[in-house]
Protein backbone atom coordinates (compact mmCIF):
# COMPACT_ATOMS: atom_id res chain seq x y z
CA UNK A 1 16.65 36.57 2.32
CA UNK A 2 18.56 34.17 -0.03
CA UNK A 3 20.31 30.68 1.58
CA UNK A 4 19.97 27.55 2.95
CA UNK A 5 19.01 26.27 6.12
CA UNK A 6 19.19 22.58 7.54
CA UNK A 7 16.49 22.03 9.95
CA UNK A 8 16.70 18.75 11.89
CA UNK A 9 12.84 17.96 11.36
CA UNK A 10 10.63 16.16 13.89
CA UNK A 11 8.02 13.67 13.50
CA UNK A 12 4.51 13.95 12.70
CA UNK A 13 4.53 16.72 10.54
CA UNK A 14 5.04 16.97 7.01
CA UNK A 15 8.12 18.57 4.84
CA UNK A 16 5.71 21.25 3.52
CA UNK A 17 4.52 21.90 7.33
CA UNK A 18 8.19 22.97 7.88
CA UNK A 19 8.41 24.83 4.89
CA UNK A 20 5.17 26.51 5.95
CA UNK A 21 6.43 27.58 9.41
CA UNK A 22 9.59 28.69 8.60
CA UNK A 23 7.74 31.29 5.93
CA UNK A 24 5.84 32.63 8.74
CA UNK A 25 8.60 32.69 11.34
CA UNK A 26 10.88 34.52 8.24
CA UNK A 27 8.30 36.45 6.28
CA UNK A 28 10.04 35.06 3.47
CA UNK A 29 7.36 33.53 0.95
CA UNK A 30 10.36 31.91 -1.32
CA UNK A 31 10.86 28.32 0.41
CA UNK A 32 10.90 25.06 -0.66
CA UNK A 33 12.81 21.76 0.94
CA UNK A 34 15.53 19.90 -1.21
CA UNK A 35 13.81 16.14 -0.48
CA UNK A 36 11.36 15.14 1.39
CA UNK A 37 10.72 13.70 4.42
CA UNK A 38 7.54 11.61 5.31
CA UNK A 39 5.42 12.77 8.34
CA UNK A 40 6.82 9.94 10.57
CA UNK A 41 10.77 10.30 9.28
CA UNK A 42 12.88 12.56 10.87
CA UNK A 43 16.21 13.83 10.68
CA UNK A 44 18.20 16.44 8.03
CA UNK A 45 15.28 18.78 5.73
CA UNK A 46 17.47 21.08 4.14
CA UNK A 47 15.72 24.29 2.80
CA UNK A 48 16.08 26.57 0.34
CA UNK A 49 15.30 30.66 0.73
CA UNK A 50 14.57 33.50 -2.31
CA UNK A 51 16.74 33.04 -4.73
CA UNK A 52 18.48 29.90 -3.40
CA UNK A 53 15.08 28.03 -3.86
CA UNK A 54 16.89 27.91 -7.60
CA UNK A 55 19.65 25.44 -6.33
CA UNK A 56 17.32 22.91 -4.85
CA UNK A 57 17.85 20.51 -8.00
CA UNK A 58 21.63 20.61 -6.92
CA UNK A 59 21.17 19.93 -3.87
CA UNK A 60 18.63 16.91 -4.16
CA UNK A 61 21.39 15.37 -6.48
CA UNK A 62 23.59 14.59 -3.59
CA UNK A 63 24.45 11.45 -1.69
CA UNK A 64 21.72 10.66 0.85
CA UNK A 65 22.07 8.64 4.35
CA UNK A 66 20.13 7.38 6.98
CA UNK A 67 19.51 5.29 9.76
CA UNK A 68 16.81 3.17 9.59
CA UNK A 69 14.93 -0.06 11.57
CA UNK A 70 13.26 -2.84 10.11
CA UNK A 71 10.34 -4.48 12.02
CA UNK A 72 10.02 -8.39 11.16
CA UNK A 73 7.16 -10.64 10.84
CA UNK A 74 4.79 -7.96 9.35
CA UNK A 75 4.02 -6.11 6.06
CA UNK A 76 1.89 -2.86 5.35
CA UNK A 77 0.51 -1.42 2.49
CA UNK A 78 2.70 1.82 3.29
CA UNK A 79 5.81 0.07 3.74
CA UNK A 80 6.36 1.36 7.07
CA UNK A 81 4.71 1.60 10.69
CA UNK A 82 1.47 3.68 9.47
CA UNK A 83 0.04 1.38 7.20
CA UNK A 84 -2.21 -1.51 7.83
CA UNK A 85 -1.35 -4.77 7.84
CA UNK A 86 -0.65 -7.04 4.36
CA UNK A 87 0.79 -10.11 5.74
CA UNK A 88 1.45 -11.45 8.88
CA UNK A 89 4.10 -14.69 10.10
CA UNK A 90 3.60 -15.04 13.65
CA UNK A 91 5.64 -18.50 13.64
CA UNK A 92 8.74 -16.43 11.75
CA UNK A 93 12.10 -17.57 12.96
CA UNK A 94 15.50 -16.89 10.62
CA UNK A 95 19.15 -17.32 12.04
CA UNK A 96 20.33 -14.30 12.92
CA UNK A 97 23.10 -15.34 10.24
CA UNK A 98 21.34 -14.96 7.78
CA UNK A 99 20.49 -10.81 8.27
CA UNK A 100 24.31 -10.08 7.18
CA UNK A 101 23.93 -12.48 4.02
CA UNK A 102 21.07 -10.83 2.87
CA UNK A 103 22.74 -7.18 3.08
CA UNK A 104 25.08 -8.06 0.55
CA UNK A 105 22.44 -8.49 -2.30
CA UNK A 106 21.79 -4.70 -2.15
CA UNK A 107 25.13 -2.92 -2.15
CA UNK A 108 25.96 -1.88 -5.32
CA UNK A 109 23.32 -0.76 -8.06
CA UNK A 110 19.69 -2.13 -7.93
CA UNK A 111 16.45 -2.05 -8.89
CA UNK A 112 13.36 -1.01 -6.80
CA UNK A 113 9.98 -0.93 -7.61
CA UNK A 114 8.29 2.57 -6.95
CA UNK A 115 6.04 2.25 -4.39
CA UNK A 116 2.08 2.60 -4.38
CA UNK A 117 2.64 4.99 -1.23
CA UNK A 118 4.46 7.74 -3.03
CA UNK A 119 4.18 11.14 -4.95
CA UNK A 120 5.45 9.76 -8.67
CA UNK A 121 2.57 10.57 -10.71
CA UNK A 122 1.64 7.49 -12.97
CA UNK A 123 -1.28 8.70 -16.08
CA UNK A 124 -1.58 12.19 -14.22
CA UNK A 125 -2.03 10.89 -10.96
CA UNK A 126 -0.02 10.69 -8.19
CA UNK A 127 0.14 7.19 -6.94
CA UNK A 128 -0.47 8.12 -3.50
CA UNK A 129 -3.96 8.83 -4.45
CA UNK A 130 -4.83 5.76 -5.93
CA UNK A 131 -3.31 4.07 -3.08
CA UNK A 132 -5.76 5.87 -0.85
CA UNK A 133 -8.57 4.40 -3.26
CA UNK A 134 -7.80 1.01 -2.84
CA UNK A 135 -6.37 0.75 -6.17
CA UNK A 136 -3.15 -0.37 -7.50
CA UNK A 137 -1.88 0.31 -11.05
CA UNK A 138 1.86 -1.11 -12.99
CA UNK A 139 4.36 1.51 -11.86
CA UNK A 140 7.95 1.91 -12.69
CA UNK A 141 11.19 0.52 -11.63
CA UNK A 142 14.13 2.80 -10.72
CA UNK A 143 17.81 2.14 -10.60
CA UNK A 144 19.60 3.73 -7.07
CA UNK A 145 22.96 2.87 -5.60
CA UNK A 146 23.41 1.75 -2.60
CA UNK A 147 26.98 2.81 -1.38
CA UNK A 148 27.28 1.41 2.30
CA UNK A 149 24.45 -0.87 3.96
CA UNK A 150 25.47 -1.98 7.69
CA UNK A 151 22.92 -3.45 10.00
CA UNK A 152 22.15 -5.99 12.90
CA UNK A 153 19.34 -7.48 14.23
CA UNK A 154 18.39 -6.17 17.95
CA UNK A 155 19.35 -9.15 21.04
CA UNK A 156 21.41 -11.20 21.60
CA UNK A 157 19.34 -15.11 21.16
CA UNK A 158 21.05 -15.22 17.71
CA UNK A 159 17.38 -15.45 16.02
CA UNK A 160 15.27 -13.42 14.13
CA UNK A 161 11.68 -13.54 15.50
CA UNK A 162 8.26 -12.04 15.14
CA UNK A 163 8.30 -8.41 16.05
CA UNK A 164 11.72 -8.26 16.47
CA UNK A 165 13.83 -5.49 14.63
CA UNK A 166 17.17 -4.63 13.16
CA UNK A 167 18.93 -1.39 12.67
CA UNK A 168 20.35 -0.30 9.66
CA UNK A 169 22.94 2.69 8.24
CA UNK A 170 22.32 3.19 4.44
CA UNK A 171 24.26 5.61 2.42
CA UNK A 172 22.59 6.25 -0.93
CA UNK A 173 21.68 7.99 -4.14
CA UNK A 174 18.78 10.18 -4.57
CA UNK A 175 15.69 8.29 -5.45
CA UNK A 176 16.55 5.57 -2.89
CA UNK A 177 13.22 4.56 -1.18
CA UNK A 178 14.22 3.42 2.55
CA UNK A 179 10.95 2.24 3.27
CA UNK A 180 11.36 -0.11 0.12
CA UNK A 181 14.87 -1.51 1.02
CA UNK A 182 13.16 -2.43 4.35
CA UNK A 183 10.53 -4.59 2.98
CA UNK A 184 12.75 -5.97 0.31
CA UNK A 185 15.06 -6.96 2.79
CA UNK A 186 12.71 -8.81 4.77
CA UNK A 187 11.67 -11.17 1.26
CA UNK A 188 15.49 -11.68 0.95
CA UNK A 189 14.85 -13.44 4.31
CA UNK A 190 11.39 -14.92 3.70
CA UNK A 191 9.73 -13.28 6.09
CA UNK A 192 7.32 -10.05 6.37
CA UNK A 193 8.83 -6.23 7.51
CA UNK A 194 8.34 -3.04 7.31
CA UNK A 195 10.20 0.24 8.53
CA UNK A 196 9.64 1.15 11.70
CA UNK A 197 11.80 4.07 11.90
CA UNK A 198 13.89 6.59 9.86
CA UNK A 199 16.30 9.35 10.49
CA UNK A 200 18.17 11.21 7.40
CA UNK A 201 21.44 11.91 8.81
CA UNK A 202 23.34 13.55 5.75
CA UNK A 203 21.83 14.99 2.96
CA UNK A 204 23.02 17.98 0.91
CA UNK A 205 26.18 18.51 2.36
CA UNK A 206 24.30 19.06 6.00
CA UNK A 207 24.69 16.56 8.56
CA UNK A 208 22.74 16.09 11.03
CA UNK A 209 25.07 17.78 13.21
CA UNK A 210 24.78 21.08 11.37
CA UNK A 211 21.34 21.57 11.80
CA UNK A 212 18.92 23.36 13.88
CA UNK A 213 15.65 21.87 15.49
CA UNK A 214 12.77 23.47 14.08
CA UNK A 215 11.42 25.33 17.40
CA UNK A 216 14.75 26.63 17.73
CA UNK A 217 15.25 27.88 14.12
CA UNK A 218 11.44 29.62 14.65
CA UNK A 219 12.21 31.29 17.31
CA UNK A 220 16.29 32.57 15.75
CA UNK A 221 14.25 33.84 12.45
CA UNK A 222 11.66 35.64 14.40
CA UNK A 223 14.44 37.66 16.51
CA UNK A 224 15.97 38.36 13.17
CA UNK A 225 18.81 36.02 13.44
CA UNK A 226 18.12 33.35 10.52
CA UNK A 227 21.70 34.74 9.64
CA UNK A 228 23.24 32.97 12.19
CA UNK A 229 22.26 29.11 10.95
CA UNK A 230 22.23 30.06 7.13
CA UNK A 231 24.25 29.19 4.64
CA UNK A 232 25.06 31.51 1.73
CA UNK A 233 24.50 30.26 -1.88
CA UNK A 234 28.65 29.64 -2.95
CA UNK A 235 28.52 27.97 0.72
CA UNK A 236 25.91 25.50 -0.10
CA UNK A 237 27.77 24.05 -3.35
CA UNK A 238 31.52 24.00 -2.14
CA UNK A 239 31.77 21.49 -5.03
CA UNK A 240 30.63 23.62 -7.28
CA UNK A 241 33.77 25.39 -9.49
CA UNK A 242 33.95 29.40 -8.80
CA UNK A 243 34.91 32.39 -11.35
CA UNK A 244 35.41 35.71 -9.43
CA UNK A 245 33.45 38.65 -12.29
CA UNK A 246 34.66 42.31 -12.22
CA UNK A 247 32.53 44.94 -11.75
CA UNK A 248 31.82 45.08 -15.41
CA UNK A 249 31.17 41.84 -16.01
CA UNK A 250 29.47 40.90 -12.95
CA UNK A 251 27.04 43.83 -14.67
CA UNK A 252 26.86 41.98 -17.74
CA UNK A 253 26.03 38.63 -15.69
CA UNK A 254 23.17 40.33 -13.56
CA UNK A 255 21.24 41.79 -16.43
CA UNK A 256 21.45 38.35 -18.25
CA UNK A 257 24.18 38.56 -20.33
CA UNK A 258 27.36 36.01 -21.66
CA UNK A 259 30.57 37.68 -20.47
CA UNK A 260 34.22 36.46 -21.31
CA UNK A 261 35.93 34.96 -18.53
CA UNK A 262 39.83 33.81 -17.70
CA UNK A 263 38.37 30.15 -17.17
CA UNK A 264 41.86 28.12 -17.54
CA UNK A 265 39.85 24.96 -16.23
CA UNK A 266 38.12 24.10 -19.26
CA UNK A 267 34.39 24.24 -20.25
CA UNK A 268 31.31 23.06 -18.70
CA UNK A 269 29.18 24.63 -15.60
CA UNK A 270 30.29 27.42 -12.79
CA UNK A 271 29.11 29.77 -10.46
CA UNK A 272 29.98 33.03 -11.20
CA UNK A 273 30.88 35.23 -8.04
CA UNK A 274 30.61 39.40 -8.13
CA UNK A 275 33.61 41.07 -6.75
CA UNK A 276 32.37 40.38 -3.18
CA UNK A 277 32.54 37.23 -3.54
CA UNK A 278 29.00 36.39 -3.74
CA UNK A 279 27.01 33.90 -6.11
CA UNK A 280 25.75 35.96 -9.05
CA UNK A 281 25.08 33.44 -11.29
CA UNK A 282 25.53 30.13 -12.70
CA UNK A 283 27.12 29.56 -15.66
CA UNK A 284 27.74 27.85 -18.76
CA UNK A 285 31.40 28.18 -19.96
CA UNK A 286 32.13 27.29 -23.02
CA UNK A 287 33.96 28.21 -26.13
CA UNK A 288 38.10 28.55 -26.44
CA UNK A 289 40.10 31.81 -26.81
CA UNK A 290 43.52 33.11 -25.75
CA UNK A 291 44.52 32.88 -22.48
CA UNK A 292 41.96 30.73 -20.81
CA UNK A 293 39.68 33.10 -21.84
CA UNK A 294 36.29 31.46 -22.41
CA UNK A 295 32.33 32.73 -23.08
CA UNK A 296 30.11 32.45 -19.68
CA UNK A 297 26.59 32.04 -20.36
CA UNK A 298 24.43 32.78 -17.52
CA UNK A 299 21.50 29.94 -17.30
CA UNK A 300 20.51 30.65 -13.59
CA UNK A 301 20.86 34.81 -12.32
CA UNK A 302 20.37 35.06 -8.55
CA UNK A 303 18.80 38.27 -7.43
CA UNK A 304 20.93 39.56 -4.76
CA UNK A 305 19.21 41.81 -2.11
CA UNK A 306 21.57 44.84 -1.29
CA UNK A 307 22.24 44.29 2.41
CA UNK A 308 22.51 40.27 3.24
CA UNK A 309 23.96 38.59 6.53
CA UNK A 310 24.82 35.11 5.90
CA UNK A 311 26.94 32.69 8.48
CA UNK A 312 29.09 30.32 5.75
CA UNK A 313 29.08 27.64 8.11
CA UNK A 314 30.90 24.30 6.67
């Protein structure tokens, strides 16, 4: 069983829980998510199946957005509503104003510090872990975009209070920590906050639109019908440039093997399709010869099962 899936994942259970029941609902051992979700996030989880699993690093590369709320007048050591409390301002009050001045210091490119509530691994250890200990170590700085950041605060008194909120739509790069932008957010102000919600609703080329609820996909895959919500490899990286192999060199390609190709397009990376039209491999093309023809180097050879049923949905 080789695609992707986009499972609209529910709260209170962890990325690898999904992964976990969609192997047993399947019988397919080869999953693994393309970006995680935390236990109390919800939203897009797109998975990858057998050999697709080997696209995952494409697919995390992607553009990421959500929709998020920010809870004023209190900080956690999490960053969001599972944490205990850091700093409370029951007094708070900010002009409502002021919300849509602060949103403009974080389009663009900034900097965020990684949080102590995460899986980055700092001397061997994930940071998480230390967290957990009570401890908290110098960890690094990361540069993400911020493409689009629209919000408002909630009501309508024109004032920004204790334990009021404010929604936001972020689209982002990969690497963007939500819960972060929250808090940071909330300093820009002078004031406590946390995330008090989150729902991915586009990553990976699946919106949230396009994918199933987990109970639902469960129950498709266990009636033998994962077909009918998958997408095939070439589906899940339209992006991606495609070379069509005949049978010969689509033989070459399986077994490992560089094969010339009519690549007019120039050099660089491409999947390389059999003469069904399905991902083989991908490639690195490179080299110049007569007639477009160019050298494809295989760096990544999906093993395609002989009988497949895969919906292409866009």
């Amino acid at each position: 069983m080789d695609g992707v899936i986009g499972i609209d994942k529910p709260k209170g259970i962890t990325s690898f829980d999904v992964v976990a029941r969609m192997r047993r609902a399947t019988g397919e051992r080869r999953i693994g998510h393309a970006g995680t979700l935390d236990p109390d996030a919800v939203g897009v989880l797109v998975l990858c199946l057998g050999s697709a699993t080997r696209i995952s690093s494409y697919l995390m590369e992607g553009r990421k957005r959500y929709s998020a709320v920010i809870s004023f007048g209190r900080s956690t050591d999490t960053g969001d509503s599972s944490g205990s409390t850091v700093e409370e301002m029951p007094d708070m009050e900010v002009p409502s104003a002021a919300f849509a001045e602060a949103l403009k210091w974080f389009r663009g490119r900034i900097t965020q510090r990684t949080p102590m509530y995460s899986a980055v691994k700092v001397g061997g250890r994930k940071l998480y872990e230390l967290a957990r200990k009570g401890l908290e170590v110098e960890r690094p700085d990361r540069t993400v975009e911020i493409y689009s950041l629209e919000g408002a605060p909630d009501g309508a008194s024109g004032k920004i209070a204790y334990g009021t909120s404010a929604g936001i739509e972020v689209e982002c790069s990969h690497g963007t920590y939500i819960r972060t932008l929250c808090e940071d957010i909330g300093k820009a102000l002078g004031v406590p906050s946390h995330m008090s919600a989150l729902r991915r609703t586009w990553s990976s080329g699946w919106a949230i639109g396009d994918c199933i609820p987990l109970d639902e996909a469960e129950s498709m895959a266990a009636e033998g019908r994962s077909g009918e919500f998958m997408r095939s490899i070439e589906a899940a990286l339209p992006e991606m440039r495609k070379i069509t192999l005949d049978g010969a060199e689509a033989s070459r390609v399986m077994n490992g093997s560089p094969t010339v190709v009519v690549c007019p397009e120039g050099t660089g990376e491409a999947m390389l399709l059999g003469p069904d039209g399905r991902a083989l491999a991908i490639a690195s093309i490179a080299g110049a010869g007569g007639g477009g023809s160019k050298v494809a180097k295989p760096r990544i050879v999906f093993r395609v099962p002989e009988v497949v049923s895969i919906h292409d949905g866009k």
